[in-house]
PDB file of N, CA and C in Angstrom:
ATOM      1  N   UNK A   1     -73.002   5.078 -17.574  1.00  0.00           N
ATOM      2  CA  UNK A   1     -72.273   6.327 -17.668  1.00  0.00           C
ATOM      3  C   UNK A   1     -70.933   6.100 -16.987  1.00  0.00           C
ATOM      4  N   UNK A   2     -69.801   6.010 -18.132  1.00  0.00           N
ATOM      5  CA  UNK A   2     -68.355   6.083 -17.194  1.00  0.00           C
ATOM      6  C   UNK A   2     -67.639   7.398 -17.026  1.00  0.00           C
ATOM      7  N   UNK A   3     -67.269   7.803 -16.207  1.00  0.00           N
ATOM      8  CA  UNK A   3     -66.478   9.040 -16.196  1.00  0.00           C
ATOM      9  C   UNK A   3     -65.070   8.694 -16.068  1.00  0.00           C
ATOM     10  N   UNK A   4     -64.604   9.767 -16.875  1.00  0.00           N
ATOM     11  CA  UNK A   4     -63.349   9.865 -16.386  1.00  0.00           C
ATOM     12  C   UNK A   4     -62.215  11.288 -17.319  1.00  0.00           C
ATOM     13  N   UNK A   5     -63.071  12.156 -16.096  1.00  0.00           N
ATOM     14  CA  UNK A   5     -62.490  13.543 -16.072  1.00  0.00           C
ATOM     15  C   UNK A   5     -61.615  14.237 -14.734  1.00  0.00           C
ATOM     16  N   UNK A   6     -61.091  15.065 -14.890  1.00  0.00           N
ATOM     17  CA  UNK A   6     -60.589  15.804 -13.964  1.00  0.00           C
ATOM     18  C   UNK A   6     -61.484  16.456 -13.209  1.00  0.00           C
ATOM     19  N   UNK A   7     -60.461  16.912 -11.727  1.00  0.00           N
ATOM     20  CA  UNK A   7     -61.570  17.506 -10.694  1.00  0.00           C
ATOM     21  C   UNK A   7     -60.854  18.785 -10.604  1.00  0.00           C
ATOM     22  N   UNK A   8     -62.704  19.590 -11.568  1.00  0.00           N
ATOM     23  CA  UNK A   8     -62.209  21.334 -12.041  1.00  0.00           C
ATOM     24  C   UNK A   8     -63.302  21.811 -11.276  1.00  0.00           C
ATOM     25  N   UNK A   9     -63.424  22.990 -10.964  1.00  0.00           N
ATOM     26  CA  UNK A   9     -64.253  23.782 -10.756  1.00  0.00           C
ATOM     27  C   UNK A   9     -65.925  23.292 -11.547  1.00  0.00           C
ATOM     28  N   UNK A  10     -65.867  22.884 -12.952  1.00  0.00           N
ATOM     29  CA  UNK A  10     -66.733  22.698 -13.731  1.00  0.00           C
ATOM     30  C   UNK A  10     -67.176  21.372 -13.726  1.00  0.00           C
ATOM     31  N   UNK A  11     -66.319  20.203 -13.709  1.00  0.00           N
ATOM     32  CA  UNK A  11     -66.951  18.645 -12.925  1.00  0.00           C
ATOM     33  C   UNK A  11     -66.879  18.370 -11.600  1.00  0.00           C
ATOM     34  N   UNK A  12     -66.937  19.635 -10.878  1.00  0.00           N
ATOM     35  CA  UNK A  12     -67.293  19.167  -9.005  1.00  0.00           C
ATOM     36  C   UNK A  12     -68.668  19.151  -8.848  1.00  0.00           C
ATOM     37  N   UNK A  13     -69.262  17.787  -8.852  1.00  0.00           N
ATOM     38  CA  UNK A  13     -70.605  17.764  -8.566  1.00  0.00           C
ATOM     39  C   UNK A  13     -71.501  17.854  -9.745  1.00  0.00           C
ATOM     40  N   UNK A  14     -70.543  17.118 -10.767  1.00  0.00           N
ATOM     41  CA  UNK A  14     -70.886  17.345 -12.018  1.00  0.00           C
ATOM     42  C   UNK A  14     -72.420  16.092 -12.166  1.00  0.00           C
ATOM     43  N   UNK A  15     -71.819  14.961 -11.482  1.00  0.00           N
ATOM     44  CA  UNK A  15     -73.267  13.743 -11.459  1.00  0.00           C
ATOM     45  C   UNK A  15     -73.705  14.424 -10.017  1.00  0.00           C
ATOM     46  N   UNK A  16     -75.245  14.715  -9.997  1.00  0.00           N
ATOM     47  CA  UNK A  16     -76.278  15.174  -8.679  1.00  0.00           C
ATOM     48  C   UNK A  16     -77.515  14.912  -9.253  1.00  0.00           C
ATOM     49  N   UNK A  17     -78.574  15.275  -8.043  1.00  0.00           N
ATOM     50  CA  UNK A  17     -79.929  14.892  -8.658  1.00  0.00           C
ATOM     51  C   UNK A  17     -80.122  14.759 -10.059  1.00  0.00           C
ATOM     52  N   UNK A  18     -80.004  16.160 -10.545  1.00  0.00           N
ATOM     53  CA  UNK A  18     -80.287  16.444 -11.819  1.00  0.00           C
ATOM     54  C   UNK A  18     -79.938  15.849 -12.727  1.00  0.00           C
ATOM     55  N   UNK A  19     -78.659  15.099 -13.073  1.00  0.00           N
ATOM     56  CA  UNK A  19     -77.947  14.209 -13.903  1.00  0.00           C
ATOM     57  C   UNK A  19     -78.777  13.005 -13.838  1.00  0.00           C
ATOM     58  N   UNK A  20     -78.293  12.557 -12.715  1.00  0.00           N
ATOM     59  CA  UNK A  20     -79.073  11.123 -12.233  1.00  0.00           C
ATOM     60  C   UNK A  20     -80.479  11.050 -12.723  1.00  0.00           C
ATOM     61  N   UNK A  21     -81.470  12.080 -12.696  1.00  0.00           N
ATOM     62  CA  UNK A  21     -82.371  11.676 -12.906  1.00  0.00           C
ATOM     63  C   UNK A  21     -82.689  11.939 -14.769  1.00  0.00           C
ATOM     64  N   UNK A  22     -81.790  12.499 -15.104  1.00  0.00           N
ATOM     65  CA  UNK A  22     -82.071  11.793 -16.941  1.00  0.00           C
ATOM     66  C   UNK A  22     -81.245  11.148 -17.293  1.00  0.00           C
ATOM     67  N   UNK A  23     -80.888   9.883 -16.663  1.00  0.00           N
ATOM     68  CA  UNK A  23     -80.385   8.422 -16.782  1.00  0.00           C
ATOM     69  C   UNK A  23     -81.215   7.474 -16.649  1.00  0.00           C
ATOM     70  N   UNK A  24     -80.955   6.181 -17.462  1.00  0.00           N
ATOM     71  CA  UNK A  24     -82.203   5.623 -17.386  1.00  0.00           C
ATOM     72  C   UNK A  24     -82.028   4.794 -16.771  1.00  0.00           C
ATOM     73  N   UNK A  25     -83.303   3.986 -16.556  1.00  0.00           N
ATOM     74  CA  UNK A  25     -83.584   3.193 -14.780  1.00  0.00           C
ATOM     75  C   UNK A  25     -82.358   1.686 -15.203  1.00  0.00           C
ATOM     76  N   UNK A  26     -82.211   1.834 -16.384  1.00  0.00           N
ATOM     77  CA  UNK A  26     -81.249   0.655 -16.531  1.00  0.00           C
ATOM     78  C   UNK A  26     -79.470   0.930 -16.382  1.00  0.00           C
ATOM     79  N   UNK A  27     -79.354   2.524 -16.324  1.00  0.00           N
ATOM     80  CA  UNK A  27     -78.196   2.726 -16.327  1.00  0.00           C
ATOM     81  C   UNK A  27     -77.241   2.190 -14.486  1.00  0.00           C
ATOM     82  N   UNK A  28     -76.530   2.014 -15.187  1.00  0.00           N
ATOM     83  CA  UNK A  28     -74.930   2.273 -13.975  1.00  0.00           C
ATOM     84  C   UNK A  28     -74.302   2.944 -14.356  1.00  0.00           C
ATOM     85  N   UNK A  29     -73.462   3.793 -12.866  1.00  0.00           N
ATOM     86  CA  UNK A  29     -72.593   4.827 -12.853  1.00  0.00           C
ATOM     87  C   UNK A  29     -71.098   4.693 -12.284  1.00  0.00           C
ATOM     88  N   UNK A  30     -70.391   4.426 -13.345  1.00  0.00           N
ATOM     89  CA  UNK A  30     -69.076   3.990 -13.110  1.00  0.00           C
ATOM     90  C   UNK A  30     -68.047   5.469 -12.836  1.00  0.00           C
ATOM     91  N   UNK A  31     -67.382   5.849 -11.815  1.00  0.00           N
ATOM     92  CA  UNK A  31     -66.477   6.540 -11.849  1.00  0.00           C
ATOM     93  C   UNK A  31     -65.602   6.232 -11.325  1.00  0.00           C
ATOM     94  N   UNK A  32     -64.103   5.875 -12.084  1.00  0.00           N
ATOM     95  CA  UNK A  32     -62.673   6.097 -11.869  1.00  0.00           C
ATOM     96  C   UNK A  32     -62.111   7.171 -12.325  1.00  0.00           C
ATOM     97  N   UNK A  33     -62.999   8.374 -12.245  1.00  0.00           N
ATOM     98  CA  UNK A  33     -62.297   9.620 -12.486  1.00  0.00           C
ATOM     99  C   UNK A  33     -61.360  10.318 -11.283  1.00  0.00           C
ATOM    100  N   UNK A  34     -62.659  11.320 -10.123  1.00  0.00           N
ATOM    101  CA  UNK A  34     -62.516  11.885  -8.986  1.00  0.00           C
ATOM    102  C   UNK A  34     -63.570  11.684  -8.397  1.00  0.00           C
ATOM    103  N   UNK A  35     -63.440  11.628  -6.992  1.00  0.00           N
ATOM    104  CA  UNK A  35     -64.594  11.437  -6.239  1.00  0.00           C
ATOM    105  C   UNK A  35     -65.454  12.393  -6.196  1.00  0.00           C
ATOM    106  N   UNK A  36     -65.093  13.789  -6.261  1.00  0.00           N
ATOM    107  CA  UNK A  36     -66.172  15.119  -5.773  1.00  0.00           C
ATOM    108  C   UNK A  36     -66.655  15.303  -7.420  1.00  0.00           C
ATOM    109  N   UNK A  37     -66.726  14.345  -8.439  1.00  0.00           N
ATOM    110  CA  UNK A  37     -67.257  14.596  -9.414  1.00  0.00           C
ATOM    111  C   UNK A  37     -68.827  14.041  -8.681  1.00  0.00           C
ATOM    112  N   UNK A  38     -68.438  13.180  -8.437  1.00  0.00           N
ATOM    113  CA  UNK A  38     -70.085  12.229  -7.989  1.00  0.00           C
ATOM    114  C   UNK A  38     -70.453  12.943  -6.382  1.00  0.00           C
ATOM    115  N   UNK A  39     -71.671  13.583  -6.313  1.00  0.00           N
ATOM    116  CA  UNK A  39     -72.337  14.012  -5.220  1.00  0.00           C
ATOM    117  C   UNK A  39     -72.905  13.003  -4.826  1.00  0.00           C
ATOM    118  N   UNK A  40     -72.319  11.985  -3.472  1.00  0.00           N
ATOM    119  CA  UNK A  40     -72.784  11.062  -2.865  1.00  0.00           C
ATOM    120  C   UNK A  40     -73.941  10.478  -2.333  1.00  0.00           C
ATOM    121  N   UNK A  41     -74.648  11.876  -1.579  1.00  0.00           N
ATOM    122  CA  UNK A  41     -75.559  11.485  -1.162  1.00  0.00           C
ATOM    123  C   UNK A  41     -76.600  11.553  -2.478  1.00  0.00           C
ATOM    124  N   UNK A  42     -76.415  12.337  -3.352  1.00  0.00           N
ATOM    125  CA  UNK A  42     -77.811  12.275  -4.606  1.00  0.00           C
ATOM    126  C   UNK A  42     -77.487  10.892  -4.885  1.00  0.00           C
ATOM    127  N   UNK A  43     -76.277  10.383  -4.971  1.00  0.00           N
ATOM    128  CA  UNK A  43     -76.304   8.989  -5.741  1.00  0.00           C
ATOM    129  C   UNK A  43     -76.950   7.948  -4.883  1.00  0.00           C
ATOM    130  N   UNK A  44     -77.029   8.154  -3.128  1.00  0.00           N
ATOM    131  CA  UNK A  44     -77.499   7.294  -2.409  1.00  0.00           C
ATOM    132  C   UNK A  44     -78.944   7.511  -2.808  1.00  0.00           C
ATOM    133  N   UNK A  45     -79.514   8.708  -2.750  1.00  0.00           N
ATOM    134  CA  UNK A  45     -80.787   8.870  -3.182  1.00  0.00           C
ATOM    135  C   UNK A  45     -81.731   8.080  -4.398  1.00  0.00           C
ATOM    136  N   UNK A  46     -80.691   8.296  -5.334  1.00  0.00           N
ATOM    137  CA  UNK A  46     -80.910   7.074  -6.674  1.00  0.00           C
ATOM    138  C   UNK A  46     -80.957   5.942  -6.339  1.00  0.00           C
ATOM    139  N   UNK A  47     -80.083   5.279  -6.036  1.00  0.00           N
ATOM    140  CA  UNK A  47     -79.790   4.007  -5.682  1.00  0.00           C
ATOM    141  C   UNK A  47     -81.199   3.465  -4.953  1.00  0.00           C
ATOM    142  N   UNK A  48     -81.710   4.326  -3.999  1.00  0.00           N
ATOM    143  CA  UNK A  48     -82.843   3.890  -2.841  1.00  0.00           C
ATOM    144  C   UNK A  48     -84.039   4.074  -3.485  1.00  0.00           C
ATOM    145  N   UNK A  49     -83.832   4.433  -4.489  1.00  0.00           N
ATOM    146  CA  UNK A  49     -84.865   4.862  -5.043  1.00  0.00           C
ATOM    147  C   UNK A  49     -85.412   4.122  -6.080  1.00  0.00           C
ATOM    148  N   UNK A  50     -84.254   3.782  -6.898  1.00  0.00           N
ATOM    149  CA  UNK A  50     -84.702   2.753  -8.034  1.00  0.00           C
ATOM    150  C   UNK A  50     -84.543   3.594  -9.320  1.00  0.00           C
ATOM    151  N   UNK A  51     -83.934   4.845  -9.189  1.00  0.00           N
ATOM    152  CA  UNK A  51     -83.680   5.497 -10.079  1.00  0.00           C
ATOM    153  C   UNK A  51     -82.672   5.230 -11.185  1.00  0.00           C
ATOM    154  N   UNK A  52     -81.661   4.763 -10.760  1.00  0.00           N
ATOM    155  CA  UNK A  52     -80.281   3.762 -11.548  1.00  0.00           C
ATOM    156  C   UNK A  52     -80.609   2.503 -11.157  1.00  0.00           C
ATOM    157  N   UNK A  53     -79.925   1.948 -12.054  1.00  0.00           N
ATOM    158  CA  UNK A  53     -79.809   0.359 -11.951  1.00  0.00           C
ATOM    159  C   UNK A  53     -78.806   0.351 -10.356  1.00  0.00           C
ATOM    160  N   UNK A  54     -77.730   0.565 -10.409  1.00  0.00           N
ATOM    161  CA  UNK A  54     -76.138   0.510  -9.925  1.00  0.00           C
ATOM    162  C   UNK A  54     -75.220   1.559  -9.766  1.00  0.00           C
ATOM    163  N   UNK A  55     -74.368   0.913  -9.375  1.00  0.00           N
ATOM    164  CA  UNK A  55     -72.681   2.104  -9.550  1.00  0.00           C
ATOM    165  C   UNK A  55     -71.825   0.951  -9.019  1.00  0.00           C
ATOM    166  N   UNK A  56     -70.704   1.610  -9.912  1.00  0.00           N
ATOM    167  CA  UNK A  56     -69.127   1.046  -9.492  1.00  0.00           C
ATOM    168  C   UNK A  56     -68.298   2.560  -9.120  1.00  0.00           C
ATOM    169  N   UNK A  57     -67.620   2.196  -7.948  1.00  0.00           N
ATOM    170  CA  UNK A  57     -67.046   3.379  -7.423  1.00  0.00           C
ATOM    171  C   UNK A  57     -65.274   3.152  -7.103  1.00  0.00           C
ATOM    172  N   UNK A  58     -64.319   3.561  -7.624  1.00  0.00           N
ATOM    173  CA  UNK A  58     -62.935   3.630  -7.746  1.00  0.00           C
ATOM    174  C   UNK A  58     -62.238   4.580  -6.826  1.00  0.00           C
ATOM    175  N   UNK A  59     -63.213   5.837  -6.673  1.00  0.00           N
ATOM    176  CA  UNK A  59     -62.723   6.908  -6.215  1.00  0.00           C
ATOM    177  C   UNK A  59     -64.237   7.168  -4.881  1.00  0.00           C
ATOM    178  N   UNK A  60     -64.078   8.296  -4.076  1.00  0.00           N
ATOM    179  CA  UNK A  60     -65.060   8.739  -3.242  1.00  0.00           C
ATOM    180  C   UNK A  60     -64.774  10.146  -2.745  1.00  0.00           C
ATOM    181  N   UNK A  61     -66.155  10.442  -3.010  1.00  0.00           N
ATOM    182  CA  UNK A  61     -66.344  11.933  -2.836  1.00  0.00           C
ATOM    183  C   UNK A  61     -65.456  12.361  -1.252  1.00  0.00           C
ATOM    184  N   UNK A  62     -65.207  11.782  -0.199  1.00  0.00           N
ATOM    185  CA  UNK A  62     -64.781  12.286   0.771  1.00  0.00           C
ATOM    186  C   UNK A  62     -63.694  10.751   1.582  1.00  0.00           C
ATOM    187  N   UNK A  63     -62.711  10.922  -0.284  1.00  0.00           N
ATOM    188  CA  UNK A  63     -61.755  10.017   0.390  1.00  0.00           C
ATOM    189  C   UNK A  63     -60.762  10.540   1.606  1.00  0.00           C
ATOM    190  N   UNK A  64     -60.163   9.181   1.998  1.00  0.00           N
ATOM    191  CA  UNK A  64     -60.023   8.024   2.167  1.00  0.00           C
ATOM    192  C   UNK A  64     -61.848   7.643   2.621  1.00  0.00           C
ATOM    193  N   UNK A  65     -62.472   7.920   3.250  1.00  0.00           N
ATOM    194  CA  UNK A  65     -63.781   7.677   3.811  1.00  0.00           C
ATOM    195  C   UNK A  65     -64.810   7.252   2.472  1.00  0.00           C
ATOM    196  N   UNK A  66     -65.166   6.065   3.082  1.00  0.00           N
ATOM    197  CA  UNK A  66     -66.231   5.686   2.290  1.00  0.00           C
ATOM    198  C   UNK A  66     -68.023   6.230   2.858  1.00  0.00           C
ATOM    199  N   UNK A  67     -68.437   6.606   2.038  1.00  0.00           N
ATOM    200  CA  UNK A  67     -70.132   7.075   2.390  1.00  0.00           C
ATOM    201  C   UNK A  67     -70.661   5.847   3.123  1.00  0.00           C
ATOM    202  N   UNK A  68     -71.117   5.678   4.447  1.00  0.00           N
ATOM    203  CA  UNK A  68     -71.689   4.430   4.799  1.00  0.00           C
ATOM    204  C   UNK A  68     -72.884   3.734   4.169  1.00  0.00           C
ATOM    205  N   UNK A  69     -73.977   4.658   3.727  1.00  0.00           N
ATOM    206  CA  UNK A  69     -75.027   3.995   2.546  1.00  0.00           C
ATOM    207  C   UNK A  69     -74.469   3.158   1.836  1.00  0.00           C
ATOM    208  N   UNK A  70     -73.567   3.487   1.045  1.00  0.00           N
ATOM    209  CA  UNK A  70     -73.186   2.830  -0.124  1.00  0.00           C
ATOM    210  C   UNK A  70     -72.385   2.052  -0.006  1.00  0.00           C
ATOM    211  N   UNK A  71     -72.513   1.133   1.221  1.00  0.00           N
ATOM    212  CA  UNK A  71     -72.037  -0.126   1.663  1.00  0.00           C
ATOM    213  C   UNK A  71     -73.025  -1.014   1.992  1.00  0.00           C
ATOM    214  N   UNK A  72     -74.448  -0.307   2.104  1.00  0.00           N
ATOM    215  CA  UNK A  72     -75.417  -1.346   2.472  1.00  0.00           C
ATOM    216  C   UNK A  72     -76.334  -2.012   0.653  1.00  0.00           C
ATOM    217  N   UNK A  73     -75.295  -1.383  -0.547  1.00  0.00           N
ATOM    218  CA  UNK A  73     -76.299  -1.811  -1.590  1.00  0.00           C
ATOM    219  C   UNK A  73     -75.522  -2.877  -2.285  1.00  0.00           C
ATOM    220  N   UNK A  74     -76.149  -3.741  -2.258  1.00  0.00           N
ATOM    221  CA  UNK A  74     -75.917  -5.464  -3.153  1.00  0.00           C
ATOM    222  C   UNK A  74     -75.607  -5.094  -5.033  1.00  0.00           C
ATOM    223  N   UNK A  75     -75.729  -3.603  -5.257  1.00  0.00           N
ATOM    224  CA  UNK A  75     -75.872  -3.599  -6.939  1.00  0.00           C
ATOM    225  C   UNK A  75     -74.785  -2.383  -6.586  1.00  0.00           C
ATOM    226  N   UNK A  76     -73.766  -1.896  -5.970  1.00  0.00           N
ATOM    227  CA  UNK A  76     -72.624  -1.191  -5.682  1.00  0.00           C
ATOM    228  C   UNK A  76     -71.481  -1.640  -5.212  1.00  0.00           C
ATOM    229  N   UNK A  77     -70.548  -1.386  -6.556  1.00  0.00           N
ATOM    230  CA  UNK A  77     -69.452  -2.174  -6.650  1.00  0.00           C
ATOM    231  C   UNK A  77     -68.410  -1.296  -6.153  1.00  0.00           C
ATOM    232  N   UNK A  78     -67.503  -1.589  -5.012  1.00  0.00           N
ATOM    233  CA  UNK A  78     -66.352  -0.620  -4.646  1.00  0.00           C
ATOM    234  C   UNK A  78     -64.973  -0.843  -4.801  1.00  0.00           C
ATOM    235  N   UNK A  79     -64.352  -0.112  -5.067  1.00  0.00           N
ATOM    236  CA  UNK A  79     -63.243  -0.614  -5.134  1.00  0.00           C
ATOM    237  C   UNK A  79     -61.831   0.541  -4.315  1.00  0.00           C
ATOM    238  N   UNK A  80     -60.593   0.260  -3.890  1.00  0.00           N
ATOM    239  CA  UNK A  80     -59.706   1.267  -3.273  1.00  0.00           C
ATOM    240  C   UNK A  80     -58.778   1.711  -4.327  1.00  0.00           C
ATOM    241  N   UNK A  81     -59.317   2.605  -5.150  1.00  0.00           N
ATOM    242  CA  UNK A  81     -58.900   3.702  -5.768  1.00  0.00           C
ATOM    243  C   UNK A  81     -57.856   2.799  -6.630  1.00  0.00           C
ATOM    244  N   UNK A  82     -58.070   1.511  -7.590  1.00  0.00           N
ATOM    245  CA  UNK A  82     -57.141   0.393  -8.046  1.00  0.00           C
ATOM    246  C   UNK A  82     -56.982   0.867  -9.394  1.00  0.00           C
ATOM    247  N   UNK A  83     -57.838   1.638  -9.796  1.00  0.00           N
ATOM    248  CA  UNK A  83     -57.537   2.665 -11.408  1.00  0.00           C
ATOM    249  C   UNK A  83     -56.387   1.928 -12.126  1.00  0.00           C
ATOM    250  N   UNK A  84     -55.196   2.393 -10.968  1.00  0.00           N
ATOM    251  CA  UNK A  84     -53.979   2.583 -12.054  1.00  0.00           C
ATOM    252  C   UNK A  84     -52.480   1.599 -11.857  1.00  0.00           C
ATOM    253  N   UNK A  85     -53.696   0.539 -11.084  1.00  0.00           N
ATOM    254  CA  UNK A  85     -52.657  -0.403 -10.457  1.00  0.00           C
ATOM    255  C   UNK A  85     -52.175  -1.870 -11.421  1.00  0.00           C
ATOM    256  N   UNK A  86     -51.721  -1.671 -12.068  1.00  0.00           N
ATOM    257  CA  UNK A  86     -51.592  -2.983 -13.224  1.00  0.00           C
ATOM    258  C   UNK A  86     -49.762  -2.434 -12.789  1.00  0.00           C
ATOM    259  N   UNK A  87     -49.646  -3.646 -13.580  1.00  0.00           N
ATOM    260  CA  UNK A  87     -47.656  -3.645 -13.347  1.00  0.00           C
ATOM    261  C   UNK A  87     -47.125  -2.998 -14.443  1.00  0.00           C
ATOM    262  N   UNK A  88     -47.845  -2.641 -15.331  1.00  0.00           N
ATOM    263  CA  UNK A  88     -47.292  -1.628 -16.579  1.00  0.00           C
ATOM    264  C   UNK A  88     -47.483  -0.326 -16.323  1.00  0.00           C
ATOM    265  N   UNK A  89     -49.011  -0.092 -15.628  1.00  0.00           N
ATOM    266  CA  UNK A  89     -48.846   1.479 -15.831  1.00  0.00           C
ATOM    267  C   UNK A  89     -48.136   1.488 -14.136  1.00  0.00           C
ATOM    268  N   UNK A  90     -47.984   1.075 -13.103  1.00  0.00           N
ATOM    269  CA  UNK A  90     -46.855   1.256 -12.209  1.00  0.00           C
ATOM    270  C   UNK A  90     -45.691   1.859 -12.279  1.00  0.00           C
ATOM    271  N   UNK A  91     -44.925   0.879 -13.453  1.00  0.00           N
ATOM    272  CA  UNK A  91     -43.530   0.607 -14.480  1.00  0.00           C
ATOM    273  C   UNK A  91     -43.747   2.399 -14.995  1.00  0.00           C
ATOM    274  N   UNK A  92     -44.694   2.718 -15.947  1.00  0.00           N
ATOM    275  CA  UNK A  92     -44.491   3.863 -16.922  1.00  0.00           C
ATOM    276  C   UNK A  92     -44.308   4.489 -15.971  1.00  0.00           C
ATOM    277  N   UNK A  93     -45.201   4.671 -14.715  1.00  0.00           N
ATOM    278  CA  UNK A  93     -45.012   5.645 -13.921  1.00  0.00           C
ATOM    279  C   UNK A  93     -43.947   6.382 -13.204  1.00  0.00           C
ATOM    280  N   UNK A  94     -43.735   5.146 -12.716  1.00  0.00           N
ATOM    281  CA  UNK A  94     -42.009   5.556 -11.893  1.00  0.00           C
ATOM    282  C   UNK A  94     -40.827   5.897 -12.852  1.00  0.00           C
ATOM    283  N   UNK A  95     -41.067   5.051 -13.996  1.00  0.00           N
ATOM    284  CA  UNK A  95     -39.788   5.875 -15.530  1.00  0.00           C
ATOM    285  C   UNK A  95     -39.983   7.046 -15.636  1.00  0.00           C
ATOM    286  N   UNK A  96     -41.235   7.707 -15.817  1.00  0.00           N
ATOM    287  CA  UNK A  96     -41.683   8.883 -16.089  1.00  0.00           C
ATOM    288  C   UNK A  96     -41.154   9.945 -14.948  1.00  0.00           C
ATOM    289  N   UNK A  97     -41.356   9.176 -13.747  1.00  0.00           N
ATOM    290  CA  UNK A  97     -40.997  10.254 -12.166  1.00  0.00           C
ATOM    291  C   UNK A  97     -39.624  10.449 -12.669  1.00  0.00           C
ATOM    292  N   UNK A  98     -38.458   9.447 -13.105  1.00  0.00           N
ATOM    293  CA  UNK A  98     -37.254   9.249 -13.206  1.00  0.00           C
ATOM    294  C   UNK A  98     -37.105  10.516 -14.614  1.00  0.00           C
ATOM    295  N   UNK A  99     -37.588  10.077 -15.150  1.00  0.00           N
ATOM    296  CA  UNK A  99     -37.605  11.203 -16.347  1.00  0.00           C
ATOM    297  C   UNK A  99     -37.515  12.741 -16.600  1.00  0.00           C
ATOM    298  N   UNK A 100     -38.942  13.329 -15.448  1.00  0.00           N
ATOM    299  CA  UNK A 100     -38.825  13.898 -15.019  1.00  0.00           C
ATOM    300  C   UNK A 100     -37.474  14.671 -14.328  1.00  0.00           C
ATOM    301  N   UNK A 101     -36.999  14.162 -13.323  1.00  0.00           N
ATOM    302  CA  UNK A 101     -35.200  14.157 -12.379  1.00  0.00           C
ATOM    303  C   UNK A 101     -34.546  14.245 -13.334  1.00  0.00           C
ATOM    304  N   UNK A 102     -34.055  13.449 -14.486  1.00  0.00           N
ATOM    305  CA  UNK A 102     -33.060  13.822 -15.578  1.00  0.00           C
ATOM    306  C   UNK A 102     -33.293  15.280 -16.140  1.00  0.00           C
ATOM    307  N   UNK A 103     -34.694  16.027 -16.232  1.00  0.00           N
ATOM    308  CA  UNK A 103     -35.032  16.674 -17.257  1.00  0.00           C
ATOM    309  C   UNK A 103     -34.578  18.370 -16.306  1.00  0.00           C
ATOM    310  N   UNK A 104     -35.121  17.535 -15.025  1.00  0.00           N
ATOM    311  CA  UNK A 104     -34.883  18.890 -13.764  1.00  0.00           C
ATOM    312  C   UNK A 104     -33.522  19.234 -13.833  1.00  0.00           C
ATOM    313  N   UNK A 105     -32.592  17.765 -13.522  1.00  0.00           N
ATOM    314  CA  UNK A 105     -31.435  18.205 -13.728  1.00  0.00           C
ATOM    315  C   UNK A 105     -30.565  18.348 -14.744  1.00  0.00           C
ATOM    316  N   UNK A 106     -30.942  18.494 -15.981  1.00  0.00           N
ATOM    317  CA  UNK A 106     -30.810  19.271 -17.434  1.00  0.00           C
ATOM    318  C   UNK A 106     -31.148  19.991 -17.982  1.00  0.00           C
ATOM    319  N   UNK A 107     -32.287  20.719 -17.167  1.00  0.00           N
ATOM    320  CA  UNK A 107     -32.551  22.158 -17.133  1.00  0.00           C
ATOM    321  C   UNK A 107     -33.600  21.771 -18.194  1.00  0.00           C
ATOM    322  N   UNK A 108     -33.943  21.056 -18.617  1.00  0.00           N
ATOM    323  CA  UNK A 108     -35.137  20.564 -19.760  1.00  0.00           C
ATOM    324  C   UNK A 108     -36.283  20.799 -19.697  1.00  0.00           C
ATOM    325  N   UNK A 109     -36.956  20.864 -20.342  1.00  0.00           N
ATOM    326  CA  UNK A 109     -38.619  20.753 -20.545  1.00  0.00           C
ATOM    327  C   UNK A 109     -39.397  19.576 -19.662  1.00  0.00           C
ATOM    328  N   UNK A 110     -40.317  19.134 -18.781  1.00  0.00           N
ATOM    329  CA  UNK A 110     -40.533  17.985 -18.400  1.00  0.00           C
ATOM    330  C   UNK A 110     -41.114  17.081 -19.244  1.00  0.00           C
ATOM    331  N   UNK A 111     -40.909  15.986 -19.259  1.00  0.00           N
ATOM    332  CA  UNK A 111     -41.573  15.529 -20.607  1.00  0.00           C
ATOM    333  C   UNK A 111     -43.552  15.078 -19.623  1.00  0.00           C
ATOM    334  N   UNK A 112     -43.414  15.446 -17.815  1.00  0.00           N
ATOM    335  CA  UNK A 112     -45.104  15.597 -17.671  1.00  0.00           C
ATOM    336  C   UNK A 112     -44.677  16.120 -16.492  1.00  0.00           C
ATOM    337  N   UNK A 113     -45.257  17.091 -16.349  1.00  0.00           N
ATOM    338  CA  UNK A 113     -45.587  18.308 -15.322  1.00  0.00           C
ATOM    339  C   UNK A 113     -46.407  17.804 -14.527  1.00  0.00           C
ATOM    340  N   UNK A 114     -47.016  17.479 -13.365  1.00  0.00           N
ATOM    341  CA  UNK A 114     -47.762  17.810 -12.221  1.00  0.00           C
ATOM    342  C   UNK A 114     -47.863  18.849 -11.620  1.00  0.00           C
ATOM    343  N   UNK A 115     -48.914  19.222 -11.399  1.00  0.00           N
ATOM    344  CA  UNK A 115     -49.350  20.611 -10.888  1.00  0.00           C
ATOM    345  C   UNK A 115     -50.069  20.828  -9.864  1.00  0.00           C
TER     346      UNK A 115
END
């Protein structure tokens, strides 16, 4: 299961017991979405349990802080939030910030809003 949604009212805590447990014992749970999508401790619960195979984690429910469980499992892959770190999408990014500034100061439409 990969996610990769926004953090709304409606995916906070969207993976918890309940999810986890109609996944099958072979699955992994990859999220580079948001961290408060994945409820940590249910996922430690899985994990100890034998309920999932795994997880790969990009993001964390109570970043910068990593959950200490989920440093003691050999089948949990972590990573510091590296999503969007390649030298291209870097590049789009900062054009886009720049883009943005032209558009502010031309009274324009943004061509991407942050909110």
């Amino acid at each position: 299961v990969s996610l990769h949604c926004p953090s709304t009212d409606e995916t906070k805590g969207l993976i918890n017991s309940n999810s986890l447990t109609k996944m099958k014992k072979s699955s992994y749970l990859i999220n580079t979405a948001r961290g408060d999508v994945v409820v940590e401790n249910d996922l430690v619960q899985a994990l100890e349990s034998g309920l999932i195979k795994g997880a790969g984690l990009d993001v964390f429910e109570g970043e910068p802080n990593v959950n200490p469980k989920l440093l003691n499992f050999k089948n949990v892959f972590l990573l510091p939030h590296l999503g969007s770190a390649t030298e291209e999408t870097r590049e789009a990014m900062g054009l886009l910030a720049v883009q943005n500034l032209i558009s502010h100061f031309n009274n324009e439409k943004y061509p991407s809003r942050v909110v």
